[in-house]
Structure formats: structure tokens, C-alpha cells
PDB file of N, CA and C in Angstrom:
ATOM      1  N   UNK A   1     103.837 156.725  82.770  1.00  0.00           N
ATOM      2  CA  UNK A   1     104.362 156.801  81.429  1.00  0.00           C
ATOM      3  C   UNK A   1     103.314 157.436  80.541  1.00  0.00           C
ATOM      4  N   UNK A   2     103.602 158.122  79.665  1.00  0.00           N
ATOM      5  CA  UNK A   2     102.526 159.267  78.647  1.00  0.00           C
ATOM      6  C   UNK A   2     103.699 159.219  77.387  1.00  0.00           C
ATOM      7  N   UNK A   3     103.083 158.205  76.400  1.00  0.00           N
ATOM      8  CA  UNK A   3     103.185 158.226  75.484  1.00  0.00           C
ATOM      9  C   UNK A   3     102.016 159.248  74.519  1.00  0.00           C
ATOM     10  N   UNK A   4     102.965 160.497  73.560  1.00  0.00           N
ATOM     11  CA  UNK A   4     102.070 161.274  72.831  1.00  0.00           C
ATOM     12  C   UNK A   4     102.753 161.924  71.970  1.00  0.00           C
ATOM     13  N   UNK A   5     102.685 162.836  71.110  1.00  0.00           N
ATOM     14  CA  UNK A   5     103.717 163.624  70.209  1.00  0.00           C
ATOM     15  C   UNK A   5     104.098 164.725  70.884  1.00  0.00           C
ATOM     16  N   UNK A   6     104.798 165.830  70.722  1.00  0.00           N
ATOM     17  CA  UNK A   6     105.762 166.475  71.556  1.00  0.00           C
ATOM     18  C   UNK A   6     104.853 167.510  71.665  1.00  0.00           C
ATOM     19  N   UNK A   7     103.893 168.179  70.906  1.00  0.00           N
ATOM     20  CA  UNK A   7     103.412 169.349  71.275  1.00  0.00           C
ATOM     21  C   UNK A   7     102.469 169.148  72.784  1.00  0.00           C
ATOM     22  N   UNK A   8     101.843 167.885  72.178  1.00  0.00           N
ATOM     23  CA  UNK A   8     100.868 167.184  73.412  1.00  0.00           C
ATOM     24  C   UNK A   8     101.790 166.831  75.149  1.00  0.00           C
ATOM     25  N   UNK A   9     103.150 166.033  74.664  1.00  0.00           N
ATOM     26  CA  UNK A   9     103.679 166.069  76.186  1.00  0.00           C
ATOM     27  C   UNK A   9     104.338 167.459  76.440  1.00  0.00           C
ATOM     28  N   UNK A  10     104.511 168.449  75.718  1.00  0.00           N
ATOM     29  CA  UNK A  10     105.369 169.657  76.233  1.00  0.00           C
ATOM     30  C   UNK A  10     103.728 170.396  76.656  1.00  0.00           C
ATOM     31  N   UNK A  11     102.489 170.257  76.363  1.00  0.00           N
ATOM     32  CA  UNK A  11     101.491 170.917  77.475  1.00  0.00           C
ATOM     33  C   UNK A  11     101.492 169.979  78.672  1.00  0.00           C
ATOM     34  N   UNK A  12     101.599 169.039  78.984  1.00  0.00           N
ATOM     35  CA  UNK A  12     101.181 167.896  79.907  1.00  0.00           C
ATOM     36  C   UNK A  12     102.582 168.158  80.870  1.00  0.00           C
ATOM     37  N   UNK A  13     103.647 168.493  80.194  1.00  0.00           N
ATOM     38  CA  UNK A  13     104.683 168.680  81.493  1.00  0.00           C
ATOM     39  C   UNK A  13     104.807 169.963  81.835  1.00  0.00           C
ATOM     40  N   UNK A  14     104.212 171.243  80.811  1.00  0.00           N
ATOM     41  CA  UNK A  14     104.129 172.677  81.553  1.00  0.00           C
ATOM     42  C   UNK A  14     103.074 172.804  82.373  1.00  0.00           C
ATOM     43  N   UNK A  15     102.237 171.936  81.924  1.00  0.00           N
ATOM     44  CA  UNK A  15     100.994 171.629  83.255  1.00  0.00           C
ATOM     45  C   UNK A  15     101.554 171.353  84.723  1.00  0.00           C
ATOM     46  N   UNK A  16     102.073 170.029  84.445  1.00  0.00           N
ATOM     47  CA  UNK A  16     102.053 169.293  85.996  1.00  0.00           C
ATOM     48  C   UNK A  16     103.666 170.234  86.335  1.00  0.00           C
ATOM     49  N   UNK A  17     104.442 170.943  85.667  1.00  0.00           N
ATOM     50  CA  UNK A  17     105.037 171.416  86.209  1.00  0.00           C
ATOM     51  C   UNK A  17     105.002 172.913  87.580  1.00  0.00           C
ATOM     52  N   UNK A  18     103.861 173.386  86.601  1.00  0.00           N
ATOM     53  CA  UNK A  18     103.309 174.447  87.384  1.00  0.00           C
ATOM     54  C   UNK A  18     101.913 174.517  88.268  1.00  0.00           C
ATOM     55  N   UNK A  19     101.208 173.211  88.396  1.00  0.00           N
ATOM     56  CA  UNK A  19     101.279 172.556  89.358  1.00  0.00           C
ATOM     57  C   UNK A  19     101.751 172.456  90.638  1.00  0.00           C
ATOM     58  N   UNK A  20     102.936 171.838  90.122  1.00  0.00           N
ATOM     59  CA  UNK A  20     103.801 171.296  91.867  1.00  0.00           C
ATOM     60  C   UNK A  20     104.472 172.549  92.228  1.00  0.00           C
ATOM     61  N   UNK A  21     104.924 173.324  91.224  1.00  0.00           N
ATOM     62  CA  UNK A  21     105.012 174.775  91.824  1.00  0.00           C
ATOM     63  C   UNK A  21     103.751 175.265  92.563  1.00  0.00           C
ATOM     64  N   UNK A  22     102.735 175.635  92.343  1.00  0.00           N
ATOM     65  CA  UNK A  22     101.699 176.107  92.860  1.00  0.00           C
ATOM     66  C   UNK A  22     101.135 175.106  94.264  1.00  0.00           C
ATOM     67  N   UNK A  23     101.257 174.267  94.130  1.00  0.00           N
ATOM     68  CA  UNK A  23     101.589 173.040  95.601  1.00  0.00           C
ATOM     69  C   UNK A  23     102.119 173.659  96.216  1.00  0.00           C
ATOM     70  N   UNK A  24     104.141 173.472  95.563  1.00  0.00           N
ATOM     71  CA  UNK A  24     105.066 173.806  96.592  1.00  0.00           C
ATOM     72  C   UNK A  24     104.429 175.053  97.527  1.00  0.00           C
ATOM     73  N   UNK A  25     104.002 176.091  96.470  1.00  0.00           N
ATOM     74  CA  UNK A  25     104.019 177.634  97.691  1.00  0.00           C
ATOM     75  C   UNK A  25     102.970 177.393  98.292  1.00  0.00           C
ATOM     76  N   UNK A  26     101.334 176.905  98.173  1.00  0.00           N
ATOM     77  CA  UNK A  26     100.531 176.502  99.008  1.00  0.00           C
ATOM     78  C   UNK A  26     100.767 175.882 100.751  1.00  0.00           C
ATOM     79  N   UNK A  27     102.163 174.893  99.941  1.00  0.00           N
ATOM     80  CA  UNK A  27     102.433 174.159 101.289  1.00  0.00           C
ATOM     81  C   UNK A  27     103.419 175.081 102.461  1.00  0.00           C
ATOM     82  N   UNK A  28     104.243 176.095 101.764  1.00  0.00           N
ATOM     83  CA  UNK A  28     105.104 176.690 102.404  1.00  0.00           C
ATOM     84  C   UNK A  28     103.935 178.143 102.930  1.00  0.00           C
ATOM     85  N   UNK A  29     103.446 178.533 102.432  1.00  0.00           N
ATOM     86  CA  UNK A  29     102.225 179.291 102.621  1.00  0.00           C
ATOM     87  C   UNK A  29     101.766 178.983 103.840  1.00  0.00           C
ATOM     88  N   UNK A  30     101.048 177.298 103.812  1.00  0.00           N
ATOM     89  CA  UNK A  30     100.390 177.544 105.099  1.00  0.00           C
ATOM     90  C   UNK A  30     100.963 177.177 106.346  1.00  0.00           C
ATOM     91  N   UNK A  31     102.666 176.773 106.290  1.00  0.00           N
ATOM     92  CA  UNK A  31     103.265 176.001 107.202  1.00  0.00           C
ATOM     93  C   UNK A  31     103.658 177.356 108.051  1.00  0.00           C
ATOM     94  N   UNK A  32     103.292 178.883 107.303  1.00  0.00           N
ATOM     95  CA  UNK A  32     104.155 180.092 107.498  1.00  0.00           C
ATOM     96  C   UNK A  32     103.383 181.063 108.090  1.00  0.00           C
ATOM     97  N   UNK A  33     101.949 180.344 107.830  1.00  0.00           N
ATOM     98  CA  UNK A  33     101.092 181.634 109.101  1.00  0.00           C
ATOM     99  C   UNK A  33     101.485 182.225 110.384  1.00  0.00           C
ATOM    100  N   UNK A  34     101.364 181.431 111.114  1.00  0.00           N
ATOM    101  CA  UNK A  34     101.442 181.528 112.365  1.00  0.00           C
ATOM    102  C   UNK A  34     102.810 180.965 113.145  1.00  0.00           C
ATOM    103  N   UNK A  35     102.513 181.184 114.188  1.00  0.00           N
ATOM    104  CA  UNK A  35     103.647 179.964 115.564  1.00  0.00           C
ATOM    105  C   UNK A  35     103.461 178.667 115.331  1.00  0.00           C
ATOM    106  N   UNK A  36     102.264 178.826 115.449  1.00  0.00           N
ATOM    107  CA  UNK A  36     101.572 176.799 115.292  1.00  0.00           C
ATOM    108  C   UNK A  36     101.971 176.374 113.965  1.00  0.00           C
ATOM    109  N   UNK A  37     101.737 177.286 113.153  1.00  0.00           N
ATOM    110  CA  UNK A  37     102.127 176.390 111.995  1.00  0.00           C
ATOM    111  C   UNK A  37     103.005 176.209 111.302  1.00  0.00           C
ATOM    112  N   UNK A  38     104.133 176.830 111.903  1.00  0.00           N
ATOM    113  CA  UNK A  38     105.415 177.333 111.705  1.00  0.00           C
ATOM    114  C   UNK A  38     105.985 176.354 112.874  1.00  0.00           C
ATOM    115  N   UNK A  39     105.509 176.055 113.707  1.00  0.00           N
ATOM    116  CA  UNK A  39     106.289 174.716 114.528  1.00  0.00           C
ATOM    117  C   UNK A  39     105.848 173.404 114.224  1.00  0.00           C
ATOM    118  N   UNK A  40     104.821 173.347 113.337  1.00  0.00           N
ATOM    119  CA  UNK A  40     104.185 172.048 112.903  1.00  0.00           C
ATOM    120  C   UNK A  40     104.470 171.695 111.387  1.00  0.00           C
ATOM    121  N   UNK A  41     104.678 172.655 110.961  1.00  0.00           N
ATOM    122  CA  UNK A  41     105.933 172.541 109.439  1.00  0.00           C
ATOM    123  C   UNK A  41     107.751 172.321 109.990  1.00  0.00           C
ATOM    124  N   UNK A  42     108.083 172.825 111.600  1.00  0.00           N
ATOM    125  CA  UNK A  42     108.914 171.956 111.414  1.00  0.00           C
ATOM    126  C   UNK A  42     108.748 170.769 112.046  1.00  0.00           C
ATOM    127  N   UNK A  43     108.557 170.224 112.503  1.00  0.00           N
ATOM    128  CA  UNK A  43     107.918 168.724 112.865  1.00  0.00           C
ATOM    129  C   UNK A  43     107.581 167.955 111.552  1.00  0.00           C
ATOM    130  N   UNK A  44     106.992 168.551 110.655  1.00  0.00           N
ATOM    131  CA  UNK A  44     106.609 167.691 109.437  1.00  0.00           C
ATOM    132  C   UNK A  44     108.039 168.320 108.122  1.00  0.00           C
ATOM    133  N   UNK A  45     108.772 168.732 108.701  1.00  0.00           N
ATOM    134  CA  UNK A  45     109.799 169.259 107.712  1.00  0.00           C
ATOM    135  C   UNK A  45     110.586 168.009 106.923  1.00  0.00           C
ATOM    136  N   UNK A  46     110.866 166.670 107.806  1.00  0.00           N
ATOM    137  CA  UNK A  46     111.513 165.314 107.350  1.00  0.00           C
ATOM    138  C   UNK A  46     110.929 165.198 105.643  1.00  0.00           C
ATOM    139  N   UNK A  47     109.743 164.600 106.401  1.00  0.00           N
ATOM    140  CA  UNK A  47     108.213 164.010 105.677  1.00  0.00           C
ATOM    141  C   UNK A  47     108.245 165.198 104.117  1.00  0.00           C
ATOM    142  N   UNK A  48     107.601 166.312 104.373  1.00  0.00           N
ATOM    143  CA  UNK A  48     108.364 167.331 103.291  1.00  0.00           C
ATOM    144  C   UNK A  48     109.591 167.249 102.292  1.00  0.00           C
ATOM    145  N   UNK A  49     110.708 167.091 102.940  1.00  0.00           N
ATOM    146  CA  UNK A  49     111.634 166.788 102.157  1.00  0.00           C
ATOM    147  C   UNK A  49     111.807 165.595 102.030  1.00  0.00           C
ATOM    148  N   UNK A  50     111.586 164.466 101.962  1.00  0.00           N
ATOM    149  CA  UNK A  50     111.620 163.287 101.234  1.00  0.00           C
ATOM    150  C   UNK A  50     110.097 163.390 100.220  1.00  0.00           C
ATOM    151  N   UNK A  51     109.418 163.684 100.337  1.00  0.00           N
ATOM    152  CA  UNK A  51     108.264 164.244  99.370  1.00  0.00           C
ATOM    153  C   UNK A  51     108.428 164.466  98.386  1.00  0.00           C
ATOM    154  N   UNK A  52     109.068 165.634  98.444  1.00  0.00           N
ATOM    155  CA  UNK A  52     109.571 166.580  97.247  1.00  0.00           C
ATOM    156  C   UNK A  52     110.868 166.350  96.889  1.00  0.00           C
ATOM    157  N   UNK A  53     111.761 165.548  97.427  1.00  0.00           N
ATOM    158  CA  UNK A  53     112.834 164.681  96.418  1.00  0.00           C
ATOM    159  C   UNK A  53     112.440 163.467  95.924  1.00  0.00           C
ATOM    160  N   UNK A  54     110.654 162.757  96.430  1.00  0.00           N
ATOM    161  CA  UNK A  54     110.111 161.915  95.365  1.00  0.00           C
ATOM    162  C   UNK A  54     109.652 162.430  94.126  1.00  0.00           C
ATOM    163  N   UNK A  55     109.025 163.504  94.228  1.00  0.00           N
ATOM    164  CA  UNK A  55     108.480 164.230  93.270  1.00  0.00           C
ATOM    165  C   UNK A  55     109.202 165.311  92.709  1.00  0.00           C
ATOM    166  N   UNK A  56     110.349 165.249  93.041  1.00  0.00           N
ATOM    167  CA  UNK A  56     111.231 166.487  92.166  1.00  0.00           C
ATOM    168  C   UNK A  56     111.544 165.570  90.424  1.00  0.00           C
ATOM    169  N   UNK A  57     110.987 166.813  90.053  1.00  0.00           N
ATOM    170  CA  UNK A  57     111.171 166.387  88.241  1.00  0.00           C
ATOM    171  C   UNK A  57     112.053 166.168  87.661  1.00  0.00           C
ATOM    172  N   UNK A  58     113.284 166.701  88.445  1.00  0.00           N
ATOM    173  CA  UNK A  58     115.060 166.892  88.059  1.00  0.00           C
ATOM    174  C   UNK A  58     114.966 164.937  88.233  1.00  0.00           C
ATOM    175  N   UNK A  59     114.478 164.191  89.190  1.00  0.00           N
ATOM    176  CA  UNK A  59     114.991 162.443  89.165  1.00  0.00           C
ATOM    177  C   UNK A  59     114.196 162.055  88.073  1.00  0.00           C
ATOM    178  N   UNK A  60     113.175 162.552  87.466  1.00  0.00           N
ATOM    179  CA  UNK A  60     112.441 162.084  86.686  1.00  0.00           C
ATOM    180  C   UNK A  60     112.923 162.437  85.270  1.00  0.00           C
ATOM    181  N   UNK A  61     114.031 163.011  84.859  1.00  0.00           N
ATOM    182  CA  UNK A  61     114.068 163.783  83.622  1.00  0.00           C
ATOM    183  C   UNK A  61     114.485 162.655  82.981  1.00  0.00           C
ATOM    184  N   UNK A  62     114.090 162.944  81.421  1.00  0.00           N
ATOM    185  CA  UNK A  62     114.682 162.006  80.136  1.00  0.00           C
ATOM    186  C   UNK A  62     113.555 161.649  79.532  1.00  0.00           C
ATOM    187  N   UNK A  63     113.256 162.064  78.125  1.00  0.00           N
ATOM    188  CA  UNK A  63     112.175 161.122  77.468  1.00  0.00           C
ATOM    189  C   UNK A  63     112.792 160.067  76.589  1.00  0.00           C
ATOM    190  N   UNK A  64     112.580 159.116  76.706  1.00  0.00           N
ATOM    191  CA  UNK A  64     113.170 158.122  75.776  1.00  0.00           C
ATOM    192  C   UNK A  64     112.480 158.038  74.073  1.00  0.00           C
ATOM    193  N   UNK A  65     113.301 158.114  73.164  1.00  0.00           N
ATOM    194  CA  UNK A  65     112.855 158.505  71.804  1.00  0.00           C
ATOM    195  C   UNK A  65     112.429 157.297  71.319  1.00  0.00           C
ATOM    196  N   UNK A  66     111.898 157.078  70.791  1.00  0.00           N
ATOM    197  CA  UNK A  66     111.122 155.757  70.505  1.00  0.00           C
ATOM    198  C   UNK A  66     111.251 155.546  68.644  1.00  0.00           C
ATOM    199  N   UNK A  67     111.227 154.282  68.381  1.00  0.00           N
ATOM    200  CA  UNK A  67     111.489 153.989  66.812  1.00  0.00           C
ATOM    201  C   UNK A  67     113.197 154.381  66.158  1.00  0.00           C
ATOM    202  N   UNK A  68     113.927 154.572  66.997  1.00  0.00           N
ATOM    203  CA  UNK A  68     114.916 154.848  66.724  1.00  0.00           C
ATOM    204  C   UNK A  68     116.018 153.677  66.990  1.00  0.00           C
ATOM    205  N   UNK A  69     117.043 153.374  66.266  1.00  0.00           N
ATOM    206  CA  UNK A  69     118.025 151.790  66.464  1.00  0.00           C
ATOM    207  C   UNK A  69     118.628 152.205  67.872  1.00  0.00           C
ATOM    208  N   UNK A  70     118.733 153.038  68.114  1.00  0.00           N
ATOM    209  CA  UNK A  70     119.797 153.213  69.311  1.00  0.00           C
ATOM    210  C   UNK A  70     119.032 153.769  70.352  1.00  0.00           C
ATOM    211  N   UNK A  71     119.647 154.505  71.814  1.00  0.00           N
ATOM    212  CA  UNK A  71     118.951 154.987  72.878  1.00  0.00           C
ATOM    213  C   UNK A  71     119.128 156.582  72.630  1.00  0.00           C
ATOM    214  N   UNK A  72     117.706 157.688  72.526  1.00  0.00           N
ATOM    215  CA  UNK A  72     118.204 158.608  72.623  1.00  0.00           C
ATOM    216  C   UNK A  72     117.173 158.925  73.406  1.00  0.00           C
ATOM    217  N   UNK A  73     117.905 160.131  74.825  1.00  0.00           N
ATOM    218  CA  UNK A  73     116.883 160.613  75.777  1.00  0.00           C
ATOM    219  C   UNK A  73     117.290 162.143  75.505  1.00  0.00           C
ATOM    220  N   UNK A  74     115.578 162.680  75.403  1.00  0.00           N
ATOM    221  CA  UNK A  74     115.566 163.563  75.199  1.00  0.00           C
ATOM    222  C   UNK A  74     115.358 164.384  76.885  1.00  0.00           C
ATOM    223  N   UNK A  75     116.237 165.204  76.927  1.00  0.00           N
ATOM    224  CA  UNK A  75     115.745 166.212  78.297  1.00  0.00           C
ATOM    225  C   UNK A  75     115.113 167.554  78.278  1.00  0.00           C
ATOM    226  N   UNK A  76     114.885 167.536  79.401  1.00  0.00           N
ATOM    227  CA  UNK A  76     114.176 169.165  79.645  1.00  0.00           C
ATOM    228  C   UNK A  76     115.566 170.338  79.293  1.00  0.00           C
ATOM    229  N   UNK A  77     114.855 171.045  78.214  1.00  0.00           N
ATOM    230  CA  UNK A  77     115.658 172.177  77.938  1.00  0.00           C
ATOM    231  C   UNK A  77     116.393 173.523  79.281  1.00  0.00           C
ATOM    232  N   UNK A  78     115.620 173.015  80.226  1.00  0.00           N
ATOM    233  CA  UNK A  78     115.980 173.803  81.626  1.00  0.00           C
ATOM    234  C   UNK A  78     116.351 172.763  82.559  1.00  0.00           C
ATOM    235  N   UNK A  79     117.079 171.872  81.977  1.00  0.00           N
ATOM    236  CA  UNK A  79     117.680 170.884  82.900  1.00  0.00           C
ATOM    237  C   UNK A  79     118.635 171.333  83.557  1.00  0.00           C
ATOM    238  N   UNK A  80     119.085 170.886  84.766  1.00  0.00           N
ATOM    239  CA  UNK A  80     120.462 171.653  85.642  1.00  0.00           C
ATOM    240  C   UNK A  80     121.299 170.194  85.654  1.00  0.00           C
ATOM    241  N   UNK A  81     122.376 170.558  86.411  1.00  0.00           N
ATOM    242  CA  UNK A  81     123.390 168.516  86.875  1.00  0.00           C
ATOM    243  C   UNK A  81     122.445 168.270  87.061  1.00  0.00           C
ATOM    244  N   UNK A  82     121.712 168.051  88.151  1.00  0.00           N
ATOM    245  CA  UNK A  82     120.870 166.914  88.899  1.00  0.00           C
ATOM    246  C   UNK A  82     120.296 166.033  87.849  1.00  0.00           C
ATOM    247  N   UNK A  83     119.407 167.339  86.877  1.00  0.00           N
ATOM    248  CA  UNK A  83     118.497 166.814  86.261  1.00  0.00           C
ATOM    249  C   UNK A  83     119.341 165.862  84.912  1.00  0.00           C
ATOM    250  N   UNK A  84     120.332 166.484  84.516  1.00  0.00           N
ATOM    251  CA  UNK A  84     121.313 165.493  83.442  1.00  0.00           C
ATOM    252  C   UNK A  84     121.892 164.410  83.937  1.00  0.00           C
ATOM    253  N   UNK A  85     121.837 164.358  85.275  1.00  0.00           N
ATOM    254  CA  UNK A  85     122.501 162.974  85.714  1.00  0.00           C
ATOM    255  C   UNK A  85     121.277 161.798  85.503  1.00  0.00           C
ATOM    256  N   UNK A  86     120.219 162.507  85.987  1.00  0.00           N
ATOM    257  CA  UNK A  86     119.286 161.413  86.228  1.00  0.00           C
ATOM    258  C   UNK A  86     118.972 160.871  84.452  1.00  0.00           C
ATOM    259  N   UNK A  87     118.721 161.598  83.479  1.00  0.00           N
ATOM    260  CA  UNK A  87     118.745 161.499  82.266  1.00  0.00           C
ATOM    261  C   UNK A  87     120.224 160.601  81.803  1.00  0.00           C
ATOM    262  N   UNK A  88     121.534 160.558  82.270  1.00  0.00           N
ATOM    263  CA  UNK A  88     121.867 160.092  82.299  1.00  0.00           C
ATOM    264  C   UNK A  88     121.759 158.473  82.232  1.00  0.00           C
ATOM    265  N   UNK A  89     121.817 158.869  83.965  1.00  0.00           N
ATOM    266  CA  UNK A  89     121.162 157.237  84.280  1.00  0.00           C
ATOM    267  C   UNK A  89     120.391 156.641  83.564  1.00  0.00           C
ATOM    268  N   UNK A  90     119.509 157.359  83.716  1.00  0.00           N
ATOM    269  CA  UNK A  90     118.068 156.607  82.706  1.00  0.00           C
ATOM    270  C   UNK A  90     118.506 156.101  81.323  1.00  0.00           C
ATOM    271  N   UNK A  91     119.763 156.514  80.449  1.00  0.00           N
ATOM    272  CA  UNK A  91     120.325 155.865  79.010  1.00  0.00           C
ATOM    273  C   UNK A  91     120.561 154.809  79.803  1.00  0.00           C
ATOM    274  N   UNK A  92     121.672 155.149  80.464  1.00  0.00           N
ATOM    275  CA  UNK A  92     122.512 153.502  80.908  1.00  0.00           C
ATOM    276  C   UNK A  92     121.469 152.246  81.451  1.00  0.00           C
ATOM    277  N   UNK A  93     120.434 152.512  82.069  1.00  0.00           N
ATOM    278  CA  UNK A  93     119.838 151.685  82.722  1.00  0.00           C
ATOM    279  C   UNK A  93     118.991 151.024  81.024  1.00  0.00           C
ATOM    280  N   UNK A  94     118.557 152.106  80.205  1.00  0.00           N
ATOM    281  CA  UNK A  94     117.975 151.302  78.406  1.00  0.00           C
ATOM    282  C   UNK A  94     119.181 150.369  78.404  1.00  0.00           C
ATOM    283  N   UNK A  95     120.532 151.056  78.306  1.00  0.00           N
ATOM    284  CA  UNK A  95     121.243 150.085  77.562  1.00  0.00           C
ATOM    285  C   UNK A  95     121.544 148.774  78.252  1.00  0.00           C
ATOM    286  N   UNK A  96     121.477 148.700  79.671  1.00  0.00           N
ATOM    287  CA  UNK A  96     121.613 147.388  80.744  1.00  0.00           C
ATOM    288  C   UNK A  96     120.612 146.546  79.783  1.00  0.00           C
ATOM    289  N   UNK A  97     119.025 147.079  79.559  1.00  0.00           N
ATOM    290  CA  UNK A  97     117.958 146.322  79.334  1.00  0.00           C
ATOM    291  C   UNK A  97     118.392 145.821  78.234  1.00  0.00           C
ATOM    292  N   UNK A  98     119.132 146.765  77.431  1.00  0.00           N
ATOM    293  CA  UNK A  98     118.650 146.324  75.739  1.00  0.00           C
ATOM    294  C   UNK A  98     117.474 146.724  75.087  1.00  0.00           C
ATOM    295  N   UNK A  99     117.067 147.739  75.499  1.00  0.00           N
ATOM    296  CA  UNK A  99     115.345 148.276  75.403  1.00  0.00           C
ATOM    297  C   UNK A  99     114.704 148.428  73.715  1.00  0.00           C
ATOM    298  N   UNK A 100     116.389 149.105  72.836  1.00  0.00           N
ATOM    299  CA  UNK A 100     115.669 149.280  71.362  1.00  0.00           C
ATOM    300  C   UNK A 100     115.681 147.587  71.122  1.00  0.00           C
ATOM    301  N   UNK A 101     116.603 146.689  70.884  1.00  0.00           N
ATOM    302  CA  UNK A 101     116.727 145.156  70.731  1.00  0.00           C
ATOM    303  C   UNK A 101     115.037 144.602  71.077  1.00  0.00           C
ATOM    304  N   UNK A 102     114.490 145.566  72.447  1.00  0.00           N
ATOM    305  CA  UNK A 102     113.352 144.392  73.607  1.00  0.00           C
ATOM    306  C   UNK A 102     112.397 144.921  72.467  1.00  0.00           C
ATOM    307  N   UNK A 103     112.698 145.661  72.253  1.00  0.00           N
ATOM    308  CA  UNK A 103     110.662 146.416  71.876  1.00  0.00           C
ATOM    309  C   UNK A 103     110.914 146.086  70.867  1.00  0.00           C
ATOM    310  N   UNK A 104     112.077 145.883  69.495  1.00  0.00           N
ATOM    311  CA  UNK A 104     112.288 145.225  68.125  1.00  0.00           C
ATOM    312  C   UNK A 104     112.034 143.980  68.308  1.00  0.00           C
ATOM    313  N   UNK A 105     112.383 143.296  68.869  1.00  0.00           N
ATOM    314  CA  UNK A 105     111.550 141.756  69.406  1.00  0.00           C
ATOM    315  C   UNK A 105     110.299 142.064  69.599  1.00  0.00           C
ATOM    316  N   UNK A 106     109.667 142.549  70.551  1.00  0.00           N
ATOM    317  CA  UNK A 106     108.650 142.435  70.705  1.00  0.00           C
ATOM    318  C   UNK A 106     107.534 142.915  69.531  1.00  0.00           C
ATOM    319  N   UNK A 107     107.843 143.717  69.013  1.00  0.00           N
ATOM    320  CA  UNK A 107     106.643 144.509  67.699  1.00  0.00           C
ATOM    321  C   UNK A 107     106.920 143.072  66.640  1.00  0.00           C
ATOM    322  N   UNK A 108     108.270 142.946  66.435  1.00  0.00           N
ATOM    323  CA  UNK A 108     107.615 141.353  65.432  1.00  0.00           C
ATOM    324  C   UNK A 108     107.554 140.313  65.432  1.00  0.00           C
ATOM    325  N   UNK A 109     107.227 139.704  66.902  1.00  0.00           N
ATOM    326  CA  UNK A 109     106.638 139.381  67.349  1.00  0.00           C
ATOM    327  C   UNK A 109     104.978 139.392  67.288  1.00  0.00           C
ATOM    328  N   UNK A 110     104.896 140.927  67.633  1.00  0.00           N
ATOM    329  CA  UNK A 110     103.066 140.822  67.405  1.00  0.00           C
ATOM    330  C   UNK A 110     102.874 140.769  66.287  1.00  0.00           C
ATOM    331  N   UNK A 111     103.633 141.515  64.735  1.00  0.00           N
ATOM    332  CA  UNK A 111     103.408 141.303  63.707  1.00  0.00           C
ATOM    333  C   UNK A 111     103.237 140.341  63.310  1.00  0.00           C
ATOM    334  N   UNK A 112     103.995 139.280  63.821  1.00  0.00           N
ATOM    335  CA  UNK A 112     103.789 137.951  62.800  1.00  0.00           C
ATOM    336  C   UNK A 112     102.721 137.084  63.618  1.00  0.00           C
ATOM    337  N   UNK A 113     102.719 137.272  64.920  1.00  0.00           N
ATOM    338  CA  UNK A 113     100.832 136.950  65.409  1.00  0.00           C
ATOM    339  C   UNK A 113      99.685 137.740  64.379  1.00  0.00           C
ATOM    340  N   UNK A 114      99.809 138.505  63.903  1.00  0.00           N
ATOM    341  CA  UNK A 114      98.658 139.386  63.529  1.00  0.00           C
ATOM    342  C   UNK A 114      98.945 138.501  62.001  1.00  0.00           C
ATOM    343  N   UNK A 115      99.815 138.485  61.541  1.00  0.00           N
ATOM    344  CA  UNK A 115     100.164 138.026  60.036  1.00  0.00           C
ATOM    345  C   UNK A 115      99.124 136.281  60.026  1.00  0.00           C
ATOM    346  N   UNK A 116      99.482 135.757  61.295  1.00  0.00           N
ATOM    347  CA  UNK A 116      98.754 134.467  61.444  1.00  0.00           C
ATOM    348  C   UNK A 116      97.236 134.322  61.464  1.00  0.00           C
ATOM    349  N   UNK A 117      96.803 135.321  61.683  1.00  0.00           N
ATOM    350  CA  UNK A 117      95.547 135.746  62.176  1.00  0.00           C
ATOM    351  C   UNK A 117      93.943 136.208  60.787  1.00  0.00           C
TER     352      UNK A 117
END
């Protein structure tokens, strides 16, 4: 989780985005030299693709807007389905929690500890 203002997380996700791009072709790169390594990328081809559907950004999409009464998730402007479903999900699963209600409890809560104090 990276809580920050938007200019700060829109470098932090063009970062790690191009990144795992620069991974991805590294890994396909060296699986593609040769015979050997071209039969040992497929042997490790499973392992690979469950990898990179842990780390695909499309399950990860949605920023949740914070200070606001209701749930709003913000997505990646180059989102595709995949990536709007998972953003999806991710509202419904706030609203299961009750998440704006949890964290409005919780802040006054600490306020009125700090008020005691």
C-alpha cells in the first residue's frame, strides 16, 4: 500500500510499471537464446505464468480515494476488462467492509484519544 498525492503515485506506478516490462523481456530474452534455454523456459513455462498473473497490474488496479463519504476507485487510465473488473471488485469488497464508515470510526476515535491527552 503507498499512500501519497497523485503526482508522487503516478511516478511510482510509471516506475514499477516499466520495470516489470523490462523484467518481462529480460526473462523472455534469456529463455530464447538457445535449445537449452528454450527447452528450460518450457519446463519453467507453468511457474512463469502463474508469476506474472500474480504480478499482473490489471488484478491489482483501483486506487481507493480517501476522505471522501462514499467509495470511489480511481483506475488506470489504460485500463482494459480485466483491469476494470478487478477495480470493480475491489469497490464491492470496500463496500462488504464498510471501509468509509471503518476509517470514520476509526480517525475519531484517535481524535478524541488525542483530545484526552
Amino acid at each position: 500500500v503507498v499512500v501519497c498525492d497523485g503526482f508522487v503515485g503516478n511516478v511510482a506506478l510509471k516506475t514499477s510499471e516499466g520495470l516489470a516490462e523490462m523484467i518481462g523481456f529480460f526473462v523472455k530474452d534469456a529463455f530464447s537464446r538457445n535449445l537449452f534455454t528454450k527447452l528450460t523456459g518450457l519446463v519453467a513455462m507453468p511457474v512463469l505464468k502463474a508469476f506474472r498473473q500474480r504480478i499482473d497490474p490489471r488484478r491489482h488496479n483501483g486506487a481507493s480515494l480517501l476522505g471522501l463519504k462514499g467509495i470511489v476507485i480511481k483506475s488506470h487510465g489504460g485500463a482494459d476488462v480485466i483491469a476494470f473488473y478487478f477495480a470493480i471488485r475491489e469497490a464491492a469488497a470496500e463496500v462488504k467492509k464498510n471501509v468509509p464508515e471503518r476509517i470514520s470510526e476509526h480517525l475519531a476515535s484517535m481524535l478524541s484519544e488525542s483530545e484526552t491527552v
